[in-house]
C-alpha atoms as a PDB file:
ATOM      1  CA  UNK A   1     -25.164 -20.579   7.167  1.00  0.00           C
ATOM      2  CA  UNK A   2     -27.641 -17.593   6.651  1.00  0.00           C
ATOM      3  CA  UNK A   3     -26.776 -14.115   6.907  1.00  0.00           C
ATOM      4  CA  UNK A   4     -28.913 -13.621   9.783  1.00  0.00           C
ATOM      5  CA  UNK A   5     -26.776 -16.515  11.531  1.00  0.00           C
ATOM      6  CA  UNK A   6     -22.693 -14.610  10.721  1.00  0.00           C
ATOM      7  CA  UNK A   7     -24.576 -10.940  11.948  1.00  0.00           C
ATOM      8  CA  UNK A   8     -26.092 -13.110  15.360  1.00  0.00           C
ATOM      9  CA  UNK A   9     -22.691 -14.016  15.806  1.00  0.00           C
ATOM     10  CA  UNK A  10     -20.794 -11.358  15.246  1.00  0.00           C
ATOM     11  CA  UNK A  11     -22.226  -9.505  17.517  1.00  0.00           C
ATOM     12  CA  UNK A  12     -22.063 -11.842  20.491  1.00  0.00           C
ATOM     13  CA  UNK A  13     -18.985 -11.716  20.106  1.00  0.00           C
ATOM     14  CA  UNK A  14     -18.637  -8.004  19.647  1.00  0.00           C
ATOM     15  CA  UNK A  15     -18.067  -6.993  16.304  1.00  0.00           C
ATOM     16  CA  UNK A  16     -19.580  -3.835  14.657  1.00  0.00           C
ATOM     17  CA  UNK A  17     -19.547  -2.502  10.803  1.00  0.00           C
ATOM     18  CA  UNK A  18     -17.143  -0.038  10.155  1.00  0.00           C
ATOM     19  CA  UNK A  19     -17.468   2.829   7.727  1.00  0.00           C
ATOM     20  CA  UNK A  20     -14.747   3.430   5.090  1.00  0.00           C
ATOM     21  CA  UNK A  21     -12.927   6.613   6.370  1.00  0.00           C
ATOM     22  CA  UNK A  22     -10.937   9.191   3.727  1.00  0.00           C
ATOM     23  CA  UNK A  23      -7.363   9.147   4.266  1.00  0.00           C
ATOM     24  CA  UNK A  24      -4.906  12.055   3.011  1.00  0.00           C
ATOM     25  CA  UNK A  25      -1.469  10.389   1.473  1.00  0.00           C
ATOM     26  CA  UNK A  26       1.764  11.396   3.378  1.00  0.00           C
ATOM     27  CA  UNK A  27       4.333  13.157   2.021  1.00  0.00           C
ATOM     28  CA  UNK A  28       7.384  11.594   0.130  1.00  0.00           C
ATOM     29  CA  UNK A  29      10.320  10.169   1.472  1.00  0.00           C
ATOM     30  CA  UNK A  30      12.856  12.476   2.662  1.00  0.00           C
ATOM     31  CA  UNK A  31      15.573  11.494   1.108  1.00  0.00           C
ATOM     32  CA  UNK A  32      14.279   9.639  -1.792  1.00  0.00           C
ATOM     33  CA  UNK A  33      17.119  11.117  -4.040  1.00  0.00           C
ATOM     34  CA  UNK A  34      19.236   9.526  -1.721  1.00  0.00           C
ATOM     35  CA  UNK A  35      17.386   6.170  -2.643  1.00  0.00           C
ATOM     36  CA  UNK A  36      17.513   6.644  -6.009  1.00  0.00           C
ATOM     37  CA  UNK A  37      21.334   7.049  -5.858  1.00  0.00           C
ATOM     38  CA  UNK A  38      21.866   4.423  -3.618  1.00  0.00           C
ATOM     39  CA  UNK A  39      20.146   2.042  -6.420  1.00  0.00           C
ATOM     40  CA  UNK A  40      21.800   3.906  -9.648  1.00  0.00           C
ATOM     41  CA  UNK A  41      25.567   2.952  -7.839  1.00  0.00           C
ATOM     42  CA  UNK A  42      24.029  -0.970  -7.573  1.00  0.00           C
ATOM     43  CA  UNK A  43      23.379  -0.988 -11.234  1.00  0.00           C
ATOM     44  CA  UNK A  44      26.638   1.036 -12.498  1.00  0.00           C
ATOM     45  CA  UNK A  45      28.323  -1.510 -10.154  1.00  0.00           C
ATOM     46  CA  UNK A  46      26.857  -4.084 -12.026  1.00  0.00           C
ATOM     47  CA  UNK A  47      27.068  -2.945 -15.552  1.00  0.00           C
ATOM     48  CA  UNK A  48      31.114  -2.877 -15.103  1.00  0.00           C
ATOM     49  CA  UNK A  49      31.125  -6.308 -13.724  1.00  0.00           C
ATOM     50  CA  UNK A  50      29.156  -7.330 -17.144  1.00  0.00           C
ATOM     51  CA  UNK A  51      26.326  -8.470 -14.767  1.00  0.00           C
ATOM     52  CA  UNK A  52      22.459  -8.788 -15.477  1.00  0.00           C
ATOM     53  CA  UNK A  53      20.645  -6.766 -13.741  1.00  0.00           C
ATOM     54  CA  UNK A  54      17.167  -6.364 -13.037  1.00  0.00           C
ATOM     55  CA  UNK A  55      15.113  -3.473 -11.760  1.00  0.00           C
ATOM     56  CA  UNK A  56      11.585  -3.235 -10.653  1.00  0.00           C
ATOM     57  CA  UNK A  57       9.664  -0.336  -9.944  1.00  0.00           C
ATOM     58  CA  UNK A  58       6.980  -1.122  -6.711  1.00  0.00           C
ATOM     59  CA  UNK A  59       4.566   1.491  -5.670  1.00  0.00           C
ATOM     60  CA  UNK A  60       1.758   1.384  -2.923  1.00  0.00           C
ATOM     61  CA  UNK A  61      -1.767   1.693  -3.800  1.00  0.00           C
ATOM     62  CA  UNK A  62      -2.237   5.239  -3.715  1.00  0.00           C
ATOM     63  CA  UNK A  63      -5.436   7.241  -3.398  1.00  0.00           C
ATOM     64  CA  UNK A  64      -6.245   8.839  -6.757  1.00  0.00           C
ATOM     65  CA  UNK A  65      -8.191  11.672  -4.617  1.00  0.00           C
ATOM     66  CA  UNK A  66     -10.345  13.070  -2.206  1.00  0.00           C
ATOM     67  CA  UNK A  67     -13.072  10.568  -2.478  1.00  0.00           C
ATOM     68  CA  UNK A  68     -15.522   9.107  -0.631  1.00  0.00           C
ATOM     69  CA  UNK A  69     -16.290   5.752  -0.593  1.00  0.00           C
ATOM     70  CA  UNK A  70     -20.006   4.960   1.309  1.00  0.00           C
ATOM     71  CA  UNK A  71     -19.168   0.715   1.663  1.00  0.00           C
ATOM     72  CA  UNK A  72     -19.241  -0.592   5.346  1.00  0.00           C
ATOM     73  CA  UNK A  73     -16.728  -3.127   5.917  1.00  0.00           C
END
């Protein structure tokens, strides 16, 4: 199927490009030292039972700035 074809069709059926927008990161959790506790207990509760345990640090993507990125999506 050409290109010309998928852009026919997409907007019959009303589809549009979007631009990529900036976006400003929130702010942190409020009580992330309250997280961070709640997880330390887990593992000290652990290490007295003589039990593995395994911790793995997740983040979001996160936006390294105030960039602009000209794509269309």
């Amino acid at each position: 199927m050409s290109a010309t074809s998928v852009r026919r069709m997409l907007v019959e059926m009303k589809y549009s490009l979007q631009s990529n927008r900036k976006k400003r990161e929130g702010h942190q959790h409020p009580d992330q030292d309250g997280q961070f506790r709640h997880i330390s207990a887990g593992l000290e509760a652990r290490r007295r039972r003589a039990e593995p345990a395994v911790l793995v640090n997740t983040k979001k993507k996160e936006v390294l700035g105030n960039l602009k990125n000209a794509g269309n999506t």
